[in-house]
Every structure is written in C-alpha cells, then in structure tokens.
PDB file of N, CA and C in Angstrom:
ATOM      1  N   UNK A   1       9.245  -3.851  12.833  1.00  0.00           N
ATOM      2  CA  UNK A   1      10.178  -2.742  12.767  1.00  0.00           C
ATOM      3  C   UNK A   1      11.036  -2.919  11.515  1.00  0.00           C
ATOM      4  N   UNK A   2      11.426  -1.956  11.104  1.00  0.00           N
ATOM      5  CA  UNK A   2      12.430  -2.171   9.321  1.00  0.00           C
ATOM      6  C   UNK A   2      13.526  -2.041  10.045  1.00  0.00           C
ATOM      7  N   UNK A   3      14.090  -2.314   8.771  1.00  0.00           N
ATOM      8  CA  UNK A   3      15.759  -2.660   8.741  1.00  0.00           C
ATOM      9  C   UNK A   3      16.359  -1.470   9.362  1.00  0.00           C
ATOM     10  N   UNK A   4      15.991  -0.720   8.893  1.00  0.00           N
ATOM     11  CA  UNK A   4      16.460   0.816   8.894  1.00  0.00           C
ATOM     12  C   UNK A   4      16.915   1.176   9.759  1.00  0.00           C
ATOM     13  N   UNK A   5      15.226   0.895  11.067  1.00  0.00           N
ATOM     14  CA  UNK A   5      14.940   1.341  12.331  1.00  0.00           C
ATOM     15  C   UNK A   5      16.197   0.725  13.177  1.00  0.00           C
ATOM     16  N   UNK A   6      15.963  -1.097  13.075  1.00  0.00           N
ATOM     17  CA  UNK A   6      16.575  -1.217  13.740  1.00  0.00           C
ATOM     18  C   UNK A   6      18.321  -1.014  13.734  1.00  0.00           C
ATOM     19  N   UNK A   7      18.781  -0.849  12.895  1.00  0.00           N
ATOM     20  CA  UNK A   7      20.267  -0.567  12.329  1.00  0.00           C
ATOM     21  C   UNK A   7      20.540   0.765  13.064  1.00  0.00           C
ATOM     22  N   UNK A   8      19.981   1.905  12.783  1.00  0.00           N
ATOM     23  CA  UNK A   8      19.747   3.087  13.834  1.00  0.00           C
ATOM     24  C   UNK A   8      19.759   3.244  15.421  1.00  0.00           C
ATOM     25  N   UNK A   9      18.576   1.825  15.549  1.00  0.00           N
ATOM     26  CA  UNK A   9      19.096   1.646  17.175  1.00  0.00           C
ATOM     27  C   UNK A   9      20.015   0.732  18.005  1.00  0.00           C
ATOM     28  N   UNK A  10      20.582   0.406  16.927  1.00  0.00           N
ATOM     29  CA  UNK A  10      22.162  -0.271  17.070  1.00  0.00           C
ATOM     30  C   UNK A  10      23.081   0.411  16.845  1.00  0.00           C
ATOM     31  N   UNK A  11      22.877   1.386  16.078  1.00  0.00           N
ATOM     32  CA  UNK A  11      23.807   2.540  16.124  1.00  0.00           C
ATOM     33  C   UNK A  11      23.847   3.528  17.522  1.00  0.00           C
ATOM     34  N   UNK A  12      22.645   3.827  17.999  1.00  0.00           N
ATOM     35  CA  UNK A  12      22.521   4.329  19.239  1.00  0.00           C
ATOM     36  C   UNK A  12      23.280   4.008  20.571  1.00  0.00           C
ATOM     37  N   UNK A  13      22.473   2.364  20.480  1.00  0.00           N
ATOM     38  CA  UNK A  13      23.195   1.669  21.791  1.00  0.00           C
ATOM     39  C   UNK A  13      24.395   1.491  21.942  1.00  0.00           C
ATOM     40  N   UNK A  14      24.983   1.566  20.902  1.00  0.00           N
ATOM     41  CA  UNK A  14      26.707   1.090  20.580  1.00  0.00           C
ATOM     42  C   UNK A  14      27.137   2.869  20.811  1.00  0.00           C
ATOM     43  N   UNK A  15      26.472   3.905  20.869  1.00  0.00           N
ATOM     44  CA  UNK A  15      27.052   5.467  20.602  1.00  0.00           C
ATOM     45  C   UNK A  15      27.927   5.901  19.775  1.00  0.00           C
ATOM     46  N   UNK A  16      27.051   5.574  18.462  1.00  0.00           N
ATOM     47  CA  UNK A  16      27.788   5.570  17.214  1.00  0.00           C
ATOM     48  C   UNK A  16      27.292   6.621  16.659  1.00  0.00           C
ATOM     49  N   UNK A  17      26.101   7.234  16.882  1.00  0.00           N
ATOM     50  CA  UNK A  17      25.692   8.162  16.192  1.00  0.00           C
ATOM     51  C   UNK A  17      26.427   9.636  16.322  1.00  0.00           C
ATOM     52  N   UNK A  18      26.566  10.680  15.920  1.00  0.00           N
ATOM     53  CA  UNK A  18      27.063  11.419  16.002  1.00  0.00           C
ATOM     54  C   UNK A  18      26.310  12.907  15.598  1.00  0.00           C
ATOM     55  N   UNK A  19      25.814  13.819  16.165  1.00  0.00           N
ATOM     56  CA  UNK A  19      24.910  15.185  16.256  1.00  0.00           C
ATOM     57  C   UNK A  19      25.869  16.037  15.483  1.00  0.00           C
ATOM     58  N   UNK A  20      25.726  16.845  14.122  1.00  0.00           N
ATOM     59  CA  UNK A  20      26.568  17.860  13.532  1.00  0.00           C
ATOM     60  C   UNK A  20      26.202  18.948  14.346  1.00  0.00           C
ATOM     61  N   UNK A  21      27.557  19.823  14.620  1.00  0.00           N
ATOM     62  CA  UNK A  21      27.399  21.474  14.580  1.00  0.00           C
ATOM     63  C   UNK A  21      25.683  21.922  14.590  1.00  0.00           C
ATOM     64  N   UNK A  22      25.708  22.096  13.285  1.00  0.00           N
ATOM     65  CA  UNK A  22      24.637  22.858  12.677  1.00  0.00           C
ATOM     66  C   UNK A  22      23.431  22.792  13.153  1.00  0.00           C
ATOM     67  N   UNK A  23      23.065  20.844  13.193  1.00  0.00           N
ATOM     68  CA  UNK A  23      21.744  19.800  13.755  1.00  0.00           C
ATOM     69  C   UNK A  23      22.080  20.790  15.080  1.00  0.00           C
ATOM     70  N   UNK A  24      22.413  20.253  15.651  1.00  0.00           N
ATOM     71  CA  UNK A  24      22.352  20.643  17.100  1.00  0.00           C
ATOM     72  C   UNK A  24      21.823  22.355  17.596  1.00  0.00           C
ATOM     73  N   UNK A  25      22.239  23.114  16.278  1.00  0.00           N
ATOM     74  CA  UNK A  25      21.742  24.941  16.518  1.00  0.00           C
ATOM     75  C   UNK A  25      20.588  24.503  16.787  1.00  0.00           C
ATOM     76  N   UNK A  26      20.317  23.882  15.413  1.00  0.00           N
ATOM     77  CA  UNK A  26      18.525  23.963  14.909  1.00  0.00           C
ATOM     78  C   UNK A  26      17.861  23.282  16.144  1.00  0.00           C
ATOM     79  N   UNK A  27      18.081  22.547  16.762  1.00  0.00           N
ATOM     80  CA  UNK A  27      17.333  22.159  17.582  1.00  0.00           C
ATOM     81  C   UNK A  27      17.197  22.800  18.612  1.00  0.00           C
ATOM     82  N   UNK A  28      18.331  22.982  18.833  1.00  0.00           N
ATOM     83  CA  UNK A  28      18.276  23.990  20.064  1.00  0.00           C
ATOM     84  C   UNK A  28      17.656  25.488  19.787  1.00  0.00           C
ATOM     85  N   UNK A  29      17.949  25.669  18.908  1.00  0.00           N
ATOM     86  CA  UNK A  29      17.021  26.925  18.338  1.00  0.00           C
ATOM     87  C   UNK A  29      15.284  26.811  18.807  1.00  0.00           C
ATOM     88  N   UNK A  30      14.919  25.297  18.213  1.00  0.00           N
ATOM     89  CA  UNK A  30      13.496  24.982  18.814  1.00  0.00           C
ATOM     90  C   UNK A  30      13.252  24.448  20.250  1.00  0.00           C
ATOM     91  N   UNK A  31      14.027  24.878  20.710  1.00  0.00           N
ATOM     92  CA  UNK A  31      13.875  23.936  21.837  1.00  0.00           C
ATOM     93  C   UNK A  31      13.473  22.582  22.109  1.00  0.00           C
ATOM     94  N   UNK A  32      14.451  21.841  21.376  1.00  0.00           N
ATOM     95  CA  UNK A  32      14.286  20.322  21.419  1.00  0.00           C
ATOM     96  C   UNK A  32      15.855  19.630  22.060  1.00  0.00           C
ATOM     97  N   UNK A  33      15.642  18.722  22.758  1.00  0.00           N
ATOM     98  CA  UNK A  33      16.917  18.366  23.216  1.00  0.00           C
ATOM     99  C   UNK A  33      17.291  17.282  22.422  1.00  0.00           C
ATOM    100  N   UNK A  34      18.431  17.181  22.287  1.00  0.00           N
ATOM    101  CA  UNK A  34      19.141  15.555  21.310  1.00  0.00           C
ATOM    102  C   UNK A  34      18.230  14.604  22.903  1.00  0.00           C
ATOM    103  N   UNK A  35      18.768  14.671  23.644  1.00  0.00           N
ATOM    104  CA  UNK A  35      17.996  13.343  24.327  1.00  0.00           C
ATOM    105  C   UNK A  35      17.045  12.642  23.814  1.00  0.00           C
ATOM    106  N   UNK A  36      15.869  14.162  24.297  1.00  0.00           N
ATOM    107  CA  UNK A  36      14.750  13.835  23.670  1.00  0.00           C
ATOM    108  C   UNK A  36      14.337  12.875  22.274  1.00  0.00           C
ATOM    109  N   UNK A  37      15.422  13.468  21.627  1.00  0.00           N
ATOM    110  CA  UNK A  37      15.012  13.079  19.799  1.00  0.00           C
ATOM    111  C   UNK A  37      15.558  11.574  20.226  1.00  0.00           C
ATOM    112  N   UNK A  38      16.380  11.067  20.573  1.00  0.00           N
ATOM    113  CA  UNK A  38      16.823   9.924  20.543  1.00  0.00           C
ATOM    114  C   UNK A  38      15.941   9.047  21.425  1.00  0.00           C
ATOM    115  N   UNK A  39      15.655   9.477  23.033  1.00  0.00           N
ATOM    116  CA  UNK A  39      14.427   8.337  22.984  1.00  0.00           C
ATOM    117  C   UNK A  39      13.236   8.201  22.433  1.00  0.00           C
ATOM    118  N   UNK A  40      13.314   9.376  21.353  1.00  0.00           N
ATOM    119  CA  UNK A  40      11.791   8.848  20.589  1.00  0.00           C
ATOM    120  C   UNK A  40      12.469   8.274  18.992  1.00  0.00           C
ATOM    121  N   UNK A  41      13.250   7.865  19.049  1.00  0.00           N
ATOM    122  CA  UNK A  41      13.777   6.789  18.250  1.00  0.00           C
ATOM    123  C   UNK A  41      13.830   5.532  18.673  1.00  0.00           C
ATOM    124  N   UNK A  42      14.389   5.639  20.011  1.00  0.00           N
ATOM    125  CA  UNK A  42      14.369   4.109  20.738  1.00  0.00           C
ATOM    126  C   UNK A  42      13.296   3.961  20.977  1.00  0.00           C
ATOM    127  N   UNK A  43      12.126   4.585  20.887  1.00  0.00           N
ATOM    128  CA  UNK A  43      10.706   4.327  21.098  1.00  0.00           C
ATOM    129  C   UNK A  43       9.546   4.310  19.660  1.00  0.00           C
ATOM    130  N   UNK A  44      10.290   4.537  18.699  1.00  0.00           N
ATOM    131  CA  UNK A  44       9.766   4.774  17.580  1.00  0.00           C
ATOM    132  C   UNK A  44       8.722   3.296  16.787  1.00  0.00           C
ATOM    133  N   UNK A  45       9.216   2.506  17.817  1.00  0.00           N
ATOM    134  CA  UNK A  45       7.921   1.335  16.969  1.00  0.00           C
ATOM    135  C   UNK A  45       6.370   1.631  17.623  1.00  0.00           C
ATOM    136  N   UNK A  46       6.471   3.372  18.573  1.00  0.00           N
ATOM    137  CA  UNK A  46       5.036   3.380  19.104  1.00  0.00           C
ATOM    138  C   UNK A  46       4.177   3.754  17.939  1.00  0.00           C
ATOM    139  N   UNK A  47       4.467   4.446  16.938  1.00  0.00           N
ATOM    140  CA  UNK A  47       4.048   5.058  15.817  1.00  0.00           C
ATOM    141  C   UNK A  47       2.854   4.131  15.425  1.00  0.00           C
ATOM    142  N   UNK A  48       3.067   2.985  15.248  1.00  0.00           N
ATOM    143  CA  UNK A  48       2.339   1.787  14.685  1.00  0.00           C
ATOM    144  C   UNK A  48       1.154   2.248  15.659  1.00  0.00           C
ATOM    145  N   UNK A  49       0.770   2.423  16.480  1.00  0.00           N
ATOM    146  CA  UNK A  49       0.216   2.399  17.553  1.00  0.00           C
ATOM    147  C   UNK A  49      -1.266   3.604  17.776  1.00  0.00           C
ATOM    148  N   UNK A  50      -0.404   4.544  16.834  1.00  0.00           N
ATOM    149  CA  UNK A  50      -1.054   5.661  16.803  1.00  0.00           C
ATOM    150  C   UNK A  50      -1.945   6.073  16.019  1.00  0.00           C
ATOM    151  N   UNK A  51      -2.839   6.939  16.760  1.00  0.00           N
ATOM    152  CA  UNK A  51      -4.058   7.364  15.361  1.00  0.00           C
ATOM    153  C   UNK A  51      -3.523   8.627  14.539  1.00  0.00           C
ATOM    154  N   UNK A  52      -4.175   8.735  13.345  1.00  0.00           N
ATOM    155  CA  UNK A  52      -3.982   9.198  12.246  1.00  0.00           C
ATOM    156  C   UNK A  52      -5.258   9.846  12.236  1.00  0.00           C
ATOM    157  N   UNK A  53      -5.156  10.993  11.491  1.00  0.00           N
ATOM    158  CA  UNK A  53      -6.408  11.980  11.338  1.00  0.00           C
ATOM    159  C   UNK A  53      -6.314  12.859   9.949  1.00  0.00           C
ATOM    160  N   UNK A  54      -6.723  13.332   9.112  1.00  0.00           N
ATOM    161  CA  UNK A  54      -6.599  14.100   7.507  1.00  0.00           C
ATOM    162  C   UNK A  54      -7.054  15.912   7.963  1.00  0.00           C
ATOM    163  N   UNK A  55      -6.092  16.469   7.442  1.00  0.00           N
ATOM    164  CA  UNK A  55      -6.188  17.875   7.572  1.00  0.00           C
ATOM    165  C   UNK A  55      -6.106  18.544   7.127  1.00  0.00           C
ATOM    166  N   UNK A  56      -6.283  19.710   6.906  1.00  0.00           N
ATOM    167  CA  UNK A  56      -5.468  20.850   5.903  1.00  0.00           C
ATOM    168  C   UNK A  56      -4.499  21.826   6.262  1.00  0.00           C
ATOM    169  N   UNK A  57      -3.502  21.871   6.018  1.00  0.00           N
ATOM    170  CA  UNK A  57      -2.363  23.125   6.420  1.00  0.00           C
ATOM    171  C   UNK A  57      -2.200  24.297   4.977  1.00  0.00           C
ATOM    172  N   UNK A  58      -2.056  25.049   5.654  1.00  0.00           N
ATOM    173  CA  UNK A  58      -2.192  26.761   4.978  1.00  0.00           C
ATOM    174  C   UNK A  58      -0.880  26.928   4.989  1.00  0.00           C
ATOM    175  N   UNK A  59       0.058  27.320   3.576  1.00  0.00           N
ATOM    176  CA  UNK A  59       1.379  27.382   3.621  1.00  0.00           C
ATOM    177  C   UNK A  59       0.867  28.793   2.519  1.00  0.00           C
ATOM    178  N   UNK A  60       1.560  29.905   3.271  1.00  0.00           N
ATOM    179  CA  UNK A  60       1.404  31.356   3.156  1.00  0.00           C
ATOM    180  C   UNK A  60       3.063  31.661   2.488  1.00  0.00           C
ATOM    181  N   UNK A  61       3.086  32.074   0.728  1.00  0.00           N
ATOM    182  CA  UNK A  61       4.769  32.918   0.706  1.00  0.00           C
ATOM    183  C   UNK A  61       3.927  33.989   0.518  1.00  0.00           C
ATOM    184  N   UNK A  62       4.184  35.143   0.496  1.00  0.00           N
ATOM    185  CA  UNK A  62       3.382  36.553  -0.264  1.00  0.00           C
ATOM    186  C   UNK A  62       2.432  36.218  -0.140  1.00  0.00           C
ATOM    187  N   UNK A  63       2.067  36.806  -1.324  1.00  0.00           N
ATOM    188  CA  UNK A  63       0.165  37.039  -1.783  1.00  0.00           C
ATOM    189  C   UNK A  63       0.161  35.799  -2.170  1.00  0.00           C
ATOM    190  N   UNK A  64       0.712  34.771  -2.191  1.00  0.00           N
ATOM    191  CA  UNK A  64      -0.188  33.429  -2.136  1.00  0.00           C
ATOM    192  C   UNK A  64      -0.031  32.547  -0.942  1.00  0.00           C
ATOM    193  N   UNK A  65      -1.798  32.057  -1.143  1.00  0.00           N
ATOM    194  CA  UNK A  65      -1.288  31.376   0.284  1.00  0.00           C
ATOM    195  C   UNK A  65      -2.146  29.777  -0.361  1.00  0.00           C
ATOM    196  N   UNK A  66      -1.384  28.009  -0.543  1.00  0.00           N
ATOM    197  CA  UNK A  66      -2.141  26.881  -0.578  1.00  0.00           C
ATOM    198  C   UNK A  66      -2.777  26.317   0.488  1.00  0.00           C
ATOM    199  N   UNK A  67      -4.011  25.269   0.195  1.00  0.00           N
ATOM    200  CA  UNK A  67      -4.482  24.517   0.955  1.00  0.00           C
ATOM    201  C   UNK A  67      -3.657  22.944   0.982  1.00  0.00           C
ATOM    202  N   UNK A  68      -2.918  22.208   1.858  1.00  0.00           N
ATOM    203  CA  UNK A  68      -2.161  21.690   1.636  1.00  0.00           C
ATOM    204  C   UNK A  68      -2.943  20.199   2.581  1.00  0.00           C
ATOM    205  N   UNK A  69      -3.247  19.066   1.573  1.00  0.00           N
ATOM    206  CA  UNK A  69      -4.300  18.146   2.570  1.00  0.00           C
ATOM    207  C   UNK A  69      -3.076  17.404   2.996  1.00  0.00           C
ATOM    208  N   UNK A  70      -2.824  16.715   4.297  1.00  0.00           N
ATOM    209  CA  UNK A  70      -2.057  16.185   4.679  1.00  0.00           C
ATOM    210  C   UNK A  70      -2.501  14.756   5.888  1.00  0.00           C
ATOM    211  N   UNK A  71      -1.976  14.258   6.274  1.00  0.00           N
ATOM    212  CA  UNK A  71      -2.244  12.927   7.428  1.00  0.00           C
ATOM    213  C   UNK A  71      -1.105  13.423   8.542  1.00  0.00           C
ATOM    214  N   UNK A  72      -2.210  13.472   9.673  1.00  0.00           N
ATOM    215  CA  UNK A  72      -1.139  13.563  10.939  1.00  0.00           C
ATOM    216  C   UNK A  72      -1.586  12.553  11.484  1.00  0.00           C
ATOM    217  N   UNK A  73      -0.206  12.363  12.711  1.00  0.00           N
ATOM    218  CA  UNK A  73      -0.610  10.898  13.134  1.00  0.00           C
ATOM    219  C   UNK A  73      -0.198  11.990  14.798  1.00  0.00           C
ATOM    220  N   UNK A  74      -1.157  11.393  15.762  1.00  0.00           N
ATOM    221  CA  UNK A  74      -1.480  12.087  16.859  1.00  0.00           C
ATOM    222  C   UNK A  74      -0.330  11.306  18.536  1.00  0.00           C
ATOM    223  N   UNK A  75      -0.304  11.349  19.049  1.00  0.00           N
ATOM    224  CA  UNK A  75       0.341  10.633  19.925  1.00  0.00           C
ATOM    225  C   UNK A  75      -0.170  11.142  21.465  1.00  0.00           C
ATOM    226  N   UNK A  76       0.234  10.356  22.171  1.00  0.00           N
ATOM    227  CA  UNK A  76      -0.272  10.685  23.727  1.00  0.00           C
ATOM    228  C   UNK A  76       1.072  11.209  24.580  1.00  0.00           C
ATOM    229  N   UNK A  77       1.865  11.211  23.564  1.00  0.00           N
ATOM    230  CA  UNK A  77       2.875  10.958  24.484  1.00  0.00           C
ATOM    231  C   UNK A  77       3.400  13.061  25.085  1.00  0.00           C
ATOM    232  N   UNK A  78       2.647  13.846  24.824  1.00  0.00           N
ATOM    233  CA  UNK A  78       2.825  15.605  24.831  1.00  0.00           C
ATOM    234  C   UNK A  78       3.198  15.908  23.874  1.00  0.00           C
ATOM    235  N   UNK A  79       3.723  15.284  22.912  1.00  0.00           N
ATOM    236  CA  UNK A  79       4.581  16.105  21.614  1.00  0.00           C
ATOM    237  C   UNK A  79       3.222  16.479  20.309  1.00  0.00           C
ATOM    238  N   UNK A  80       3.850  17.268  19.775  1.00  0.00           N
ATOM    239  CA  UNK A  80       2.657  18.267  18.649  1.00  0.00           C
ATOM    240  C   UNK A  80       2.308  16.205  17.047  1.00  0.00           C
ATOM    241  N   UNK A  81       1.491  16.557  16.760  1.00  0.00           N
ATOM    242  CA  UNK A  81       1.081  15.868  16.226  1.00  0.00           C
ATOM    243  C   UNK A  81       2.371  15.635  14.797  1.00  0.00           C
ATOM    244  N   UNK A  82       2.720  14.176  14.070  1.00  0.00           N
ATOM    245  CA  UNK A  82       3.454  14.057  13.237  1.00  0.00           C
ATOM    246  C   UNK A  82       3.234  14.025  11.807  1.00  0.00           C
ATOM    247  N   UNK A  83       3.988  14.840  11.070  1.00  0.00           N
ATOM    248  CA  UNK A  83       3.504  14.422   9.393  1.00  0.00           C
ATOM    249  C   UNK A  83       4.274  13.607   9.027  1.00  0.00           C
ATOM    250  N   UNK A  84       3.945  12.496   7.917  1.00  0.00           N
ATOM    251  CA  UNK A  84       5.106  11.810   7.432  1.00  0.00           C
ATOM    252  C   UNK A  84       5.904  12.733   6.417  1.00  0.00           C
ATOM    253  N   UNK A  85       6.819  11.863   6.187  1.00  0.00           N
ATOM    254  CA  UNK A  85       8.054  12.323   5.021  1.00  0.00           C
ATOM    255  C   UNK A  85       7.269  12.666   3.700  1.00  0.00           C
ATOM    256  N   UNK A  86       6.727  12.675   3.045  1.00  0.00           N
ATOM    257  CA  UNK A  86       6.307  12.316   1.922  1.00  0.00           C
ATOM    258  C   UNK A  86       5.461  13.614   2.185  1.00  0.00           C
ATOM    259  N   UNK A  87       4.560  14.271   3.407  1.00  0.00           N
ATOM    260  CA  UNK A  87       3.796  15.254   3.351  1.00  0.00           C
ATOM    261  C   UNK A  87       4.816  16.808   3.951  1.00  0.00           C
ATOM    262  N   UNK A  88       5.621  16.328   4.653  1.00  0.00           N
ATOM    263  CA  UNK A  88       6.411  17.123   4.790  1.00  0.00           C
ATOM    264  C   UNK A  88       7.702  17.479   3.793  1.00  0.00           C
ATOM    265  N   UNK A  89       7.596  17.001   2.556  1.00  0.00           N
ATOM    266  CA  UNK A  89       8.116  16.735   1.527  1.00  0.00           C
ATOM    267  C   UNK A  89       7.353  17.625   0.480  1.00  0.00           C
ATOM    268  N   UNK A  90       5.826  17.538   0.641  1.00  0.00           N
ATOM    269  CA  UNK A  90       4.499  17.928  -0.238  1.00  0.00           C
ATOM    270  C   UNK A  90       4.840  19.370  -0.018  1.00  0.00           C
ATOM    271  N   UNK A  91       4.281  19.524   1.377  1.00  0.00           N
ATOM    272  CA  UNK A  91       4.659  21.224   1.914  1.00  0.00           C
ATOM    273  C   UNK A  91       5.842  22.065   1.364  1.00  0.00           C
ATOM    274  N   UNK A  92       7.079  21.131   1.389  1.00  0.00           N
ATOM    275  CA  UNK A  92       8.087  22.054   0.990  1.00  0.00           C
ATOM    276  C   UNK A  92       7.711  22.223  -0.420  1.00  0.00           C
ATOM    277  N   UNK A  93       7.773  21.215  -0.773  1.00  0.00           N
ATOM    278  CA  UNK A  93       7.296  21.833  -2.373  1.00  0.00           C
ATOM    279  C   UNK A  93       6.561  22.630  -2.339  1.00  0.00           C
ATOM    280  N   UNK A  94       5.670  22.807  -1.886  1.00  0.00           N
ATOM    281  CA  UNK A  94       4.567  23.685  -2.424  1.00  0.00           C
ATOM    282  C   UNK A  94       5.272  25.178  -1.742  1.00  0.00           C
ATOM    283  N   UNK A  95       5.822  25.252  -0.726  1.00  0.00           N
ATOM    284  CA  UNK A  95       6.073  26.261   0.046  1.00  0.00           C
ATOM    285  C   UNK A  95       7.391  27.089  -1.291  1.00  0.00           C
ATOM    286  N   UNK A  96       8.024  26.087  -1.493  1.00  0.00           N
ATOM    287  CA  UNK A  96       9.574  26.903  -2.619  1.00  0.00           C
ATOM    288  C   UNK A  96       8.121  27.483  -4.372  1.00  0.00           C
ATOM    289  N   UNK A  97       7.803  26.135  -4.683  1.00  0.00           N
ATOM    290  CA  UNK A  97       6.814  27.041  -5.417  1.00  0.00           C
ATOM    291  C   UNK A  97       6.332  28.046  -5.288  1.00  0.00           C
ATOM    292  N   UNK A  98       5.487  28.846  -4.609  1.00  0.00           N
ATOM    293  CA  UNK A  98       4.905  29.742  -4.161  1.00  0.00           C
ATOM    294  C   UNK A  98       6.166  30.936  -4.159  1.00  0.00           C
ATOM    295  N   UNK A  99       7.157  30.460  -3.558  1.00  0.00           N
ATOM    296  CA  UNK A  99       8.142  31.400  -2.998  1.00  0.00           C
ATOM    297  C   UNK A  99       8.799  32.210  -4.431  1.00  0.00           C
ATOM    298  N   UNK A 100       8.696  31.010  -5.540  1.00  0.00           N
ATOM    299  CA  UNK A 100       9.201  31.489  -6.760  1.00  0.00           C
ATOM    300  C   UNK A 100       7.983  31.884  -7.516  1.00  0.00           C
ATOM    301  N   UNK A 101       7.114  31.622  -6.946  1.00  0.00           N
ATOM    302  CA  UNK A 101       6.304  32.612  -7.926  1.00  0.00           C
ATOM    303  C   UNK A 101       5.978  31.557  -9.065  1.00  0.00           C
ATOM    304  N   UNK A 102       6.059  30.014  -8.662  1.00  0.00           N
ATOM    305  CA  UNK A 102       5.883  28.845  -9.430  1.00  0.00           C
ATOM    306  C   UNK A 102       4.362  28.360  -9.824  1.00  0.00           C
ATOM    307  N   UNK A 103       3.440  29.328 -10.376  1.00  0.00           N
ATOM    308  CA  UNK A 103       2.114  29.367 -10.291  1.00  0.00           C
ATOM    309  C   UNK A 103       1.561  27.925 -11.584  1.00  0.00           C
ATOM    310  N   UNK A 104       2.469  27.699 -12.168  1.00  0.00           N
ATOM    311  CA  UNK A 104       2.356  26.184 -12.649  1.00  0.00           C
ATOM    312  C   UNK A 104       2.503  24.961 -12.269  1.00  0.00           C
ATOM    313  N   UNK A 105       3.518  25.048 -11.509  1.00  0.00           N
ATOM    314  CA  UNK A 105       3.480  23.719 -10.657  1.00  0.00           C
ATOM    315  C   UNK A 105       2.769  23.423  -9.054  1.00  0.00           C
ATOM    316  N   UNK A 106       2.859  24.968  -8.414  1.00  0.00           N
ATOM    317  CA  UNK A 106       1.808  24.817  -7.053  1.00  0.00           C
ATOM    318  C   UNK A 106       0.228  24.555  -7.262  1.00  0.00           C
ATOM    319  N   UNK A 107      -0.065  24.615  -8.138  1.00  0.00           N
ATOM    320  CA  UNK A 107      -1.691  24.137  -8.485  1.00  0.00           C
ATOM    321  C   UNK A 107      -1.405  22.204  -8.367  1.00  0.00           C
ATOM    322  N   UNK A 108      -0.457  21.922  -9.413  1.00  0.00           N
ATOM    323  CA  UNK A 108      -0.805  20.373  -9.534  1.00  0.00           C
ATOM    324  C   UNK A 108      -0.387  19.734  -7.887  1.00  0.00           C
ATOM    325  N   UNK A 109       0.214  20.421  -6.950  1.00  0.00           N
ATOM    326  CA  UNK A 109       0.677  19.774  -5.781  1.00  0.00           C
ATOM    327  C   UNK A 109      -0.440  20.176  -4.961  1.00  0.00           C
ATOM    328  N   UNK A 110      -1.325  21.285  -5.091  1.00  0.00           N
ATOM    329  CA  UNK A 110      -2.704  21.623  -4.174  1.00  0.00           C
ATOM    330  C   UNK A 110      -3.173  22.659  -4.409  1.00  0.00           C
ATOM    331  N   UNK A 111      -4.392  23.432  -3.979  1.00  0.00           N
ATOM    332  CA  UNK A 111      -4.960  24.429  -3.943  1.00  0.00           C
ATOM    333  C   UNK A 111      -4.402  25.853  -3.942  1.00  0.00           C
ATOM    334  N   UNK A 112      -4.113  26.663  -4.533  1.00  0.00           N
ATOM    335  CA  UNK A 112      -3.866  27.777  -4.528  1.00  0.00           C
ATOM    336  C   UNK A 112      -4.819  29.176  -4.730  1.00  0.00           C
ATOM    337  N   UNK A 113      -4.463  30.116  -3.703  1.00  0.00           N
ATOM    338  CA  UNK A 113      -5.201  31.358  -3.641  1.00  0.00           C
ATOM    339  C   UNK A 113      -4.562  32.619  -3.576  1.00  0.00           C
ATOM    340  N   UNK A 114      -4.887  33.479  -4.848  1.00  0.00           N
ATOM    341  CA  UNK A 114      -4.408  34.973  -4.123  1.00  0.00           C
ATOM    342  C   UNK A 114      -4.832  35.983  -2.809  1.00  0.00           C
ATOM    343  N   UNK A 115      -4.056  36.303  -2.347  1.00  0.00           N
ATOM    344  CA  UNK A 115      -4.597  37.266  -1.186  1.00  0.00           C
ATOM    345  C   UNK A 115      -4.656  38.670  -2.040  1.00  0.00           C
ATOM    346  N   UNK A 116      -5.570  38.859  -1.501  1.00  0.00           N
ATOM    347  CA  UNK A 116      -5.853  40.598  -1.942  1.00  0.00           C
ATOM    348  C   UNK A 116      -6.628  41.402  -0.637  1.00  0.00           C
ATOM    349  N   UNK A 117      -5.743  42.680  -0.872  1.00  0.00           N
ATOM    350  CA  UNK A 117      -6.343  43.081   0.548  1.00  0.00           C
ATOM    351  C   UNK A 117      -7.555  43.873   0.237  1.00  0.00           C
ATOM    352  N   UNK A 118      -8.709  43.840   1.275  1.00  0.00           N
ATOM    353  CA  UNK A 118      -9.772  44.715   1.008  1.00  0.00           C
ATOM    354  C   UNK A 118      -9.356  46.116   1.689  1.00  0.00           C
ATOM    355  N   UNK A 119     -10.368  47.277   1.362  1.00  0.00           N
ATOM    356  CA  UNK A 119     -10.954  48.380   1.930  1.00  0.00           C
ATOM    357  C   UNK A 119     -11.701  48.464   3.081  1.00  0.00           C
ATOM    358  N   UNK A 120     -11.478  48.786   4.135  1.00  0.00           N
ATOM    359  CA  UNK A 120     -12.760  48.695   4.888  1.00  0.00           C
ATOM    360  C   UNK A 120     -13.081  50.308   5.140  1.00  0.00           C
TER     361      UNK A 120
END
C-alpha cells in the first residue's frame, strides 16, 4: 500500500476528512453515497487484486466523435468497471479538444472521426 493510501486512511479513522458543499451535490447528483466512497477507500488495497482488460471508449463533442484506447480494471465487488487517473485524464483531454474544435492536438492523443449525416 503507498504512503498516500495509507495517510488517507488515517485520516479517515481519526475523522479528519472533510466532504465540500459542492463534492457532496455531485455525488449525490450520481447517486453515490460518501459512505460508500469511503469504504472503498478503506478497502482500496483490493485493486491489486483485480483484473484489468484494454478497451475502447467513444468520446462524442459535435460532429466529432474519438476512439479513446483505455485499461479498465474490473471488480466483483457490483460497482461499474475502473479507469485509472492517467486514462481518465486522456479522455478529458481529448473530450475539451474536440469541444474546441482542437483538430491538432485530438489526433496526437487518439483517433478522430467526422460524423456526417447520410440521406436515406
């Protein structure tokens, strides 16, 4: 476990951590509970544990839409499969590119395609 982790769950046990305003909409917006998020912190050395699989995600602004290759890591535990930081990092980039109309830099981060609509 890193430093990080465990410093975090010493922050926990002691109830040091503290949920902003805002954090708390968003979650609740998704329907996620702070509980929740926190025992899968205190549980977070299961990760090691877990399989990993390579995929592609489709990040659609307008008429463009990338192929975005990414690593999810799968779990047993009911929750939707995880991306790391670094790919969920990839996505945003590519997602604000697109959004600006950044047709130079969304190529070097992945695949890009115009949509065009047909006739039928």
């Amino acid at each position: 476990m890193s430093d990080t982790l465990k410093q975090i769950k010493t922050l926990i046990v002691r109830d040091e951590v503290r949920v902003s305003d805002h954090g708390y909409d968003e979650l609740a917006e998704d329907g996620i509970f702070v509980r929740d998020r926190i025992v899968s912190v205190m549980d977070a050395e299961l990760l090691k544990e877990m399989s990993t699989r390579h995929t592609t995600k489709l990040v659609q602004e307008g008429k463009y839409v990338a192929e975005v290759d990414v690593e999810l890591t799968d779990s047993d535990t009911g929750w939707s499969a995880y991306l790391s930081l670094d790919d969920a990092y990839r996505l945003d980039d590519v997602r604000e590119a697109l959004r600006r109309g950044d047709l130079k830099k969304a190529p070097n981060l992945t695949r890009v395609f115009e949509l065009k609509p047909i006739a039928v």
